[in-house]
N, C-alpha and C. Protein backbone atom coordinates (compact mmCIF):
# COMPACT_ATOMS: atom_id res chain seq x y z
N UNK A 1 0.84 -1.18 0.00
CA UNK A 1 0.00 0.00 0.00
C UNK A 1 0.88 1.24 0.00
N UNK A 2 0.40 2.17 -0.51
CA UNK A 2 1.27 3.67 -0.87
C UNK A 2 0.34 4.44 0.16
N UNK A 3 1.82 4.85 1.00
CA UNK A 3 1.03 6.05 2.06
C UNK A 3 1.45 7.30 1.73
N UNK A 4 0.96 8.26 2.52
CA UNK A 4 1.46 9.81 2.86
C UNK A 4 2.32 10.01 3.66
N UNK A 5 3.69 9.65 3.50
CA UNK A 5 4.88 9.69 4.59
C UNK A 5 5.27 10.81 5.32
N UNK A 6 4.68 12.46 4.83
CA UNK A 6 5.16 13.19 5.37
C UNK A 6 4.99 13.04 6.72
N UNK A 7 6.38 13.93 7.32
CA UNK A 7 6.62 14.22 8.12
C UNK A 7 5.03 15.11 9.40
N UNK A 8 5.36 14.65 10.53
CA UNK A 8 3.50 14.94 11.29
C UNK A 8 2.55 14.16 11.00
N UNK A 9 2.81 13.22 9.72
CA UNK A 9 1.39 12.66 9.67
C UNK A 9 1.23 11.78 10.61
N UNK A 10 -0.02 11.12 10.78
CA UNK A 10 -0.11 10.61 12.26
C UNK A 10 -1.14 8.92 11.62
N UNK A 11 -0.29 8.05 11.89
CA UNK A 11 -0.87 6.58 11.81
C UNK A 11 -1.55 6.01 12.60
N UNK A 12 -2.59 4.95 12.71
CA UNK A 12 -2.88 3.72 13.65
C UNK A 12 -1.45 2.94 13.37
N UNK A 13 -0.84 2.08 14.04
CA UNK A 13 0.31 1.56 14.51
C UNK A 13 0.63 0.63 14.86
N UNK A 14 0.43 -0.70 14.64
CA UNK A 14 0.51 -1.94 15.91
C UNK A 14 2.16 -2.35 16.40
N UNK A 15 1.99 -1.01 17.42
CA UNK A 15 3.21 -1.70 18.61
C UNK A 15 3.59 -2.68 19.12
N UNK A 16 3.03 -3.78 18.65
CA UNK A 16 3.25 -5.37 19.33
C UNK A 16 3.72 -5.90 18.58
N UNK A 17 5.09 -6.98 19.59
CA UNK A 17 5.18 -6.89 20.28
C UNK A 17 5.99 -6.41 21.03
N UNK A 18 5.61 -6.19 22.18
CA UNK A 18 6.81 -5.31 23.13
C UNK A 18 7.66 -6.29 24.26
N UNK A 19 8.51 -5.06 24.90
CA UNK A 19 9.13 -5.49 25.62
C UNK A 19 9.15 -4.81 26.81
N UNK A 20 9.12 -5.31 28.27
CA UNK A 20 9.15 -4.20 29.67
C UNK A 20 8.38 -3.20 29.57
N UNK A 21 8.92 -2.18 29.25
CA UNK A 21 7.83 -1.25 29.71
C UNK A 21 7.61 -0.04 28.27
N UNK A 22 8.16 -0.46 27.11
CA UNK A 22 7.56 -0.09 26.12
C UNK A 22 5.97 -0.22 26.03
N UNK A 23 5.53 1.05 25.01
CA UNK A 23 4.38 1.21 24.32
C UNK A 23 3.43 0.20 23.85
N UNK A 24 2.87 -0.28 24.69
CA UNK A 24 1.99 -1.69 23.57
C UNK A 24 1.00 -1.16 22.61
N UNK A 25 0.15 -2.12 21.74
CA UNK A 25 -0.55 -2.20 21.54
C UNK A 25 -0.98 -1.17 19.90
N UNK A 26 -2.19 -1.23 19.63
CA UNK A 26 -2.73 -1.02 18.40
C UNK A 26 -3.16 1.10 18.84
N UNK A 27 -1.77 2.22 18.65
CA UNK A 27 -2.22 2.93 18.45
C UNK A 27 -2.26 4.21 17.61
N UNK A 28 -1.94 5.61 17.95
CA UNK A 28 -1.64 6.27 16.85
C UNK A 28 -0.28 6.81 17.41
N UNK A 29 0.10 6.84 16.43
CA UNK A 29 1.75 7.27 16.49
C UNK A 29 2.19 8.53 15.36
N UNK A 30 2.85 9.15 15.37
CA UNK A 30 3.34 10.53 14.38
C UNK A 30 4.80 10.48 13.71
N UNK A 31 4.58 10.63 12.61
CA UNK A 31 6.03 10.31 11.87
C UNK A 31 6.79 11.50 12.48
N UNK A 32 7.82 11.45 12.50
CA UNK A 32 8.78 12.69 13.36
C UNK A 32 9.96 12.79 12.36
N UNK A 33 10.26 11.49 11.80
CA UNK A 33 11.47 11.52 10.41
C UNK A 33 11.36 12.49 9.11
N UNK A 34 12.29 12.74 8.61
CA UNK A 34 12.42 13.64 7.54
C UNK A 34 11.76 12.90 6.96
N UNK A 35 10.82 13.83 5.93
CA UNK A 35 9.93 13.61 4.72
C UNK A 35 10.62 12.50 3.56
N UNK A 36 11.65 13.00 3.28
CA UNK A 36 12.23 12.06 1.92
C UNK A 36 13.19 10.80 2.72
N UNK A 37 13.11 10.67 3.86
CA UNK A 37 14.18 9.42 4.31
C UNK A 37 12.98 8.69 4.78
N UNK A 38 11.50 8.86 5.52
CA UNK A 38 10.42 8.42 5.21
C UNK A 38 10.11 7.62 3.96
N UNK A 39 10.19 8.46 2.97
CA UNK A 39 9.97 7.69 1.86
C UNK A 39 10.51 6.87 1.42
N UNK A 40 12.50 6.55 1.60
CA UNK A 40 13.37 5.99 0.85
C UNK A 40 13.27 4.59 1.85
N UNK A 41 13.55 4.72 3.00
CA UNK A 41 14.00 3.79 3.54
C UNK A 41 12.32 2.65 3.44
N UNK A 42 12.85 1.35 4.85
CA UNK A 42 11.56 0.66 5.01
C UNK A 42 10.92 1.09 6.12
N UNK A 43 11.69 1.62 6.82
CA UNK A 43 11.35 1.93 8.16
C UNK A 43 11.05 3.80 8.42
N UNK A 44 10.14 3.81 9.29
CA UNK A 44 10.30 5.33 10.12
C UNK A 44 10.58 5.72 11.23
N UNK A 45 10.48 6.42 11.56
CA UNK A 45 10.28 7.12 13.03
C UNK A 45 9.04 7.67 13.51
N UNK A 46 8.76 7.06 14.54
CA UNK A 46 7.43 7.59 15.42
C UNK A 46 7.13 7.95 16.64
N UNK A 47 6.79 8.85 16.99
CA UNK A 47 6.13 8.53 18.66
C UNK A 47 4.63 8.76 18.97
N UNK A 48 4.68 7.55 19.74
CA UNK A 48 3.44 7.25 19.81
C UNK A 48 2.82 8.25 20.93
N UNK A 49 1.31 8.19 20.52
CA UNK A 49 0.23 8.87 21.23
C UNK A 49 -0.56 8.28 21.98
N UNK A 50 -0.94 8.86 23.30
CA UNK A 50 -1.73 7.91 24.32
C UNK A 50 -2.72 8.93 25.25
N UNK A 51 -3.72 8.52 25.21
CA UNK A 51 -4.86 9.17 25.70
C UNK A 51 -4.78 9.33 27.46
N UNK A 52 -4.35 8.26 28.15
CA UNK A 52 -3.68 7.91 29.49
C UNK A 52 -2.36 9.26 30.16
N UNK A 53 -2.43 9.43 30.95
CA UNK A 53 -1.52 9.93 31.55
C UNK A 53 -1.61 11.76 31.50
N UNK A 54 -0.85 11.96 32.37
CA UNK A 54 -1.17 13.59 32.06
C UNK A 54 0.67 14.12 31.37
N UNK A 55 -0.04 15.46 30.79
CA UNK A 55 0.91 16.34 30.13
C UNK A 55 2.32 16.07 31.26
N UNK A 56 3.65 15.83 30.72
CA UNK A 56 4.98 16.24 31.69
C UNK A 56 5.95 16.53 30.89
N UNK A 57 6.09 18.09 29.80
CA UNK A 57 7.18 18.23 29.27
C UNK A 57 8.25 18.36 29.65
N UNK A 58 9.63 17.75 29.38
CA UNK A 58 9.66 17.61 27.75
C UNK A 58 9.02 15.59 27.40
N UNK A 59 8.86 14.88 28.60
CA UNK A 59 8.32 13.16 28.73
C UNK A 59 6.98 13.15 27.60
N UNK A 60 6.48 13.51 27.93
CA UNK A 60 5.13 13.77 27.38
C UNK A 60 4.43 14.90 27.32
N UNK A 61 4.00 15.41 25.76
CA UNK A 61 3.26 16.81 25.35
C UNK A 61 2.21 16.63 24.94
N UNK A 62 1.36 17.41 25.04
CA UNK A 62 -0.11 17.76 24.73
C UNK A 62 -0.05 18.04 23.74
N UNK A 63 -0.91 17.90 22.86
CA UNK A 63 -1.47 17.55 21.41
C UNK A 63 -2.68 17.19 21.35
N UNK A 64 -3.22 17.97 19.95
CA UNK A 64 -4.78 17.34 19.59
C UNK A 64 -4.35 16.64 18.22
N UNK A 65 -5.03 15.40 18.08
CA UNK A 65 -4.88 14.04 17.02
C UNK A 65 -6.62 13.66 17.40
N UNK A 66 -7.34 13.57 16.01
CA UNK A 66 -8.63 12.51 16.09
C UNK A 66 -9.68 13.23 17.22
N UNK A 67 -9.64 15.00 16.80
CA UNK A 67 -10.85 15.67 17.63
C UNK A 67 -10.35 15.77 19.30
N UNK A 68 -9.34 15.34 19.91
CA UNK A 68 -9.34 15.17 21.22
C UNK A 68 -7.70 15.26 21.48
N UNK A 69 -7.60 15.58 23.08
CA UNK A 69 -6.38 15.96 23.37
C UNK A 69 -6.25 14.61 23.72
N UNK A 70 -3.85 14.27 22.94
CA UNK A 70 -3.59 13.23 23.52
C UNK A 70 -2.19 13.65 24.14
N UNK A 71 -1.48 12.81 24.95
CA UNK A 71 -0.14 12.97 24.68
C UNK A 71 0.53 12.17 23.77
N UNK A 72 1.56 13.16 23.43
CA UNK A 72 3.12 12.58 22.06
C UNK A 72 3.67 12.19 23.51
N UNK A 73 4.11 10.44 23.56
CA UNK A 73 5.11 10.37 25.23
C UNK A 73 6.62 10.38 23.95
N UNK A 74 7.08 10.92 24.29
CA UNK A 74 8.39 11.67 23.25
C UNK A 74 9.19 10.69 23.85
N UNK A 75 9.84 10.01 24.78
CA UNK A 75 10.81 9.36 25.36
C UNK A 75 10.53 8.11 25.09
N UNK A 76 9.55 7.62 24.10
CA UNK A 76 9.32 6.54 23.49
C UNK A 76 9.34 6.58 22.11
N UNK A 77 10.05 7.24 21.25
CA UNK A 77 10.57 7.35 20.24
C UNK A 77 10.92 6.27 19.93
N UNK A 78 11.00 5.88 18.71
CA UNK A 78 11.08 4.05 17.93
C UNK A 78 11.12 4.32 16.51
N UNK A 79 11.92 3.57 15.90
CA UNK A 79 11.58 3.43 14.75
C UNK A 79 11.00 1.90 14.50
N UNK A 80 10.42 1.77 13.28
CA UNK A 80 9.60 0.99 13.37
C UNK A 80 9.41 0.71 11.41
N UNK A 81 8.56 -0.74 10.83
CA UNK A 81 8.52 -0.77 10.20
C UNK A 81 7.56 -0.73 9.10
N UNK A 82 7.73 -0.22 8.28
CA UNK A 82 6.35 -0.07 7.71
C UNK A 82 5.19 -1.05 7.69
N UNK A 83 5.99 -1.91 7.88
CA UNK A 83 4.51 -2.77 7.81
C UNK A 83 3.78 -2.83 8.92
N UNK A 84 4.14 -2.00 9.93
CA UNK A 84 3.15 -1.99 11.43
C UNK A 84 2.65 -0.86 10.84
N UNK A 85 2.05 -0.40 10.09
CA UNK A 85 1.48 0.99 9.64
C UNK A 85 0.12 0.00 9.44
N UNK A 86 -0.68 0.65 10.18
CA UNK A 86 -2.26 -0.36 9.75
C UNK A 86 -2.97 1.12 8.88
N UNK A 87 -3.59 1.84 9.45
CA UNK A 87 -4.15 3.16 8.80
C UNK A 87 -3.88 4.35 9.08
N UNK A 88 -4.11 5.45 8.19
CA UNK A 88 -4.05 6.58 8.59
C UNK A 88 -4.84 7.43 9.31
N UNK A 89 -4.86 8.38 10.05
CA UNK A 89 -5.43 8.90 11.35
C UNK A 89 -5.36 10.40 11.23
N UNK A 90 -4.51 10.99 9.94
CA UNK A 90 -4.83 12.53 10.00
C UNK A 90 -2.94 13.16 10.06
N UNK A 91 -3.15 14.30 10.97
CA UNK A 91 -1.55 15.01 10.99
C UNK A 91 -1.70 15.97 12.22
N UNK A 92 -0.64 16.24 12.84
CA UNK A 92 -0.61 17.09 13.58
C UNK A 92 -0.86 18.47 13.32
N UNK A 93 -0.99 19.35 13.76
CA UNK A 93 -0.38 21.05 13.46
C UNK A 93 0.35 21.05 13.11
N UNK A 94 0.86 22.11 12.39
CA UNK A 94 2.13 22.80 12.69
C UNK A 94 2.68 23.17 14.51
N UNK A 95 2.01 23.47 14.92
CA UNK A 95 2.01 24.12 16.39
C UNK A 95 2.19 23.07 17.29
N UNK A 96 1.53 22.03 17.27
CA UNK A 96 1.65 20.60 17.95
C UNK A 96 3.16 19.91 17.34
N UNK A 97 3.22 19.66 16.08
CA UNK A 97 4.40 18.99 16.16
C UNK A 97 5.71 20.00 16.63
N UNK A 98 6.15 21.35 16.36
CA UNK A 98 6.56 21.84 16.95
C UNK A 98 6.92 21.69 18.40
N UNK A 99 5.75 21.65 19.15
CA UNK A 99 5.83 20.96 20.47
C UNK A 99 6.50 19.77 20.82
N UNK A 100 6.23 18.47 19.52
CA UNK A 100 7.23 17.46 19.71
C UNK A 100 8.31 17.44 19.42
N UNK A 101 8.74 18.41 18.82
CA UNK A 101 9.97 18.76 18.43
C UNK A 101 10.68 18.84 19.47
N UNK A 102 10.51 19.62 19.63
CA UNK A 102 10.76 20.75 21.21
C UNK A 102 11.03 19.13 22.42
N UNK A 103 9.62 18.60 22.33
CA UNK A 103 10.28 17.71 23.56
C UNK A 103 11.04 16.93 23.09
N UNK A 104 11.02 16.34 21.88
CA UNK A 104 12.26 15.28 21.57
C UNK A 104 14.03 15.85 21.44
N UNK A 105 14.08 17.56 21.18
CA UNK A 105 15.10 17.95 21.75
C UNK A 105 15.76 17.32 22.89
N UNK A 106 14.73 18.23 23.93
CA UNK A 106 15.12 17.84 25.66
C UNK A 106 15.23 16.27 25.80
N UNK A 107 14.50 15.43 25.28
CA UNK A 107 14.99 13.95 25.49
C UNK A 107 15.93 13.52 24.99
N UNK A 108 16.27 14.41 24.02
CA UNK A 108 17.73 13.62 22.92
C UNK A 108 18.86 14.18 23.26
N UNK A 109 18.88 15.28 24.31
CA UNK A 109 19.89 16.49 24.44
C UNK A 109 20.36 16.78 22.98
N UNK A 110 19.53 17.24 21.97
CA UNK A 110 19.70 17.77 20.87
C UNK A 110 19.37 19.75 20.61
């Protein structure tokens, strides 16, 4: 299947399976990788989104994805392979991914 790789767009995901205390499960996640290395490679970069837990930047940022506020938990950054891409789910802001930006800085000391 041919997706929309840009960069912000935001997938359903199946995180499984995991390990300890990684991300499980079937959810939405946000491409965070450059637009054209998205496209080239097999794999991306994501962090996933979770309705659970409250806002703690730079760990986890607030964001609206799918009508409703979630958190980006940014310190769970993964790459991952395309074929865990089940559907598409929409895109962030501009203003929101910004925000993940921002926290995946502070987690990366970048």
């Amino acid at each position: 299947m041919e997706w929309n790789l840009d960069r912000g767009n935001v997938f359903w995901v199946n995180l499984d399976p995991t390990q300890g205390s990684e991300i499980a499960k079937l959810r939405p996640c946000v491409l965070v990788g450059a637009t054209p290395i998205n496209k080239a490679r097999r794999t991306v970069v994501v962090v996933p989104l979770s309705t659970g837990g409250k806002p703690r930047p730079p760990l986890a940022v607030l964001v609206r994805c799918l009508s409703k506020d979630v958190i980006a938990v940014c310190d769970q950054i993964r790459a991952i392979d395309k074929k865990r891409l089940v559907k598409t789910a929409g895109a962030l802001s501009a203003e929101d991914l910004a925000a993940v930006d921002e926290g995946l800085r502070q987690v990366l000391s970048i």
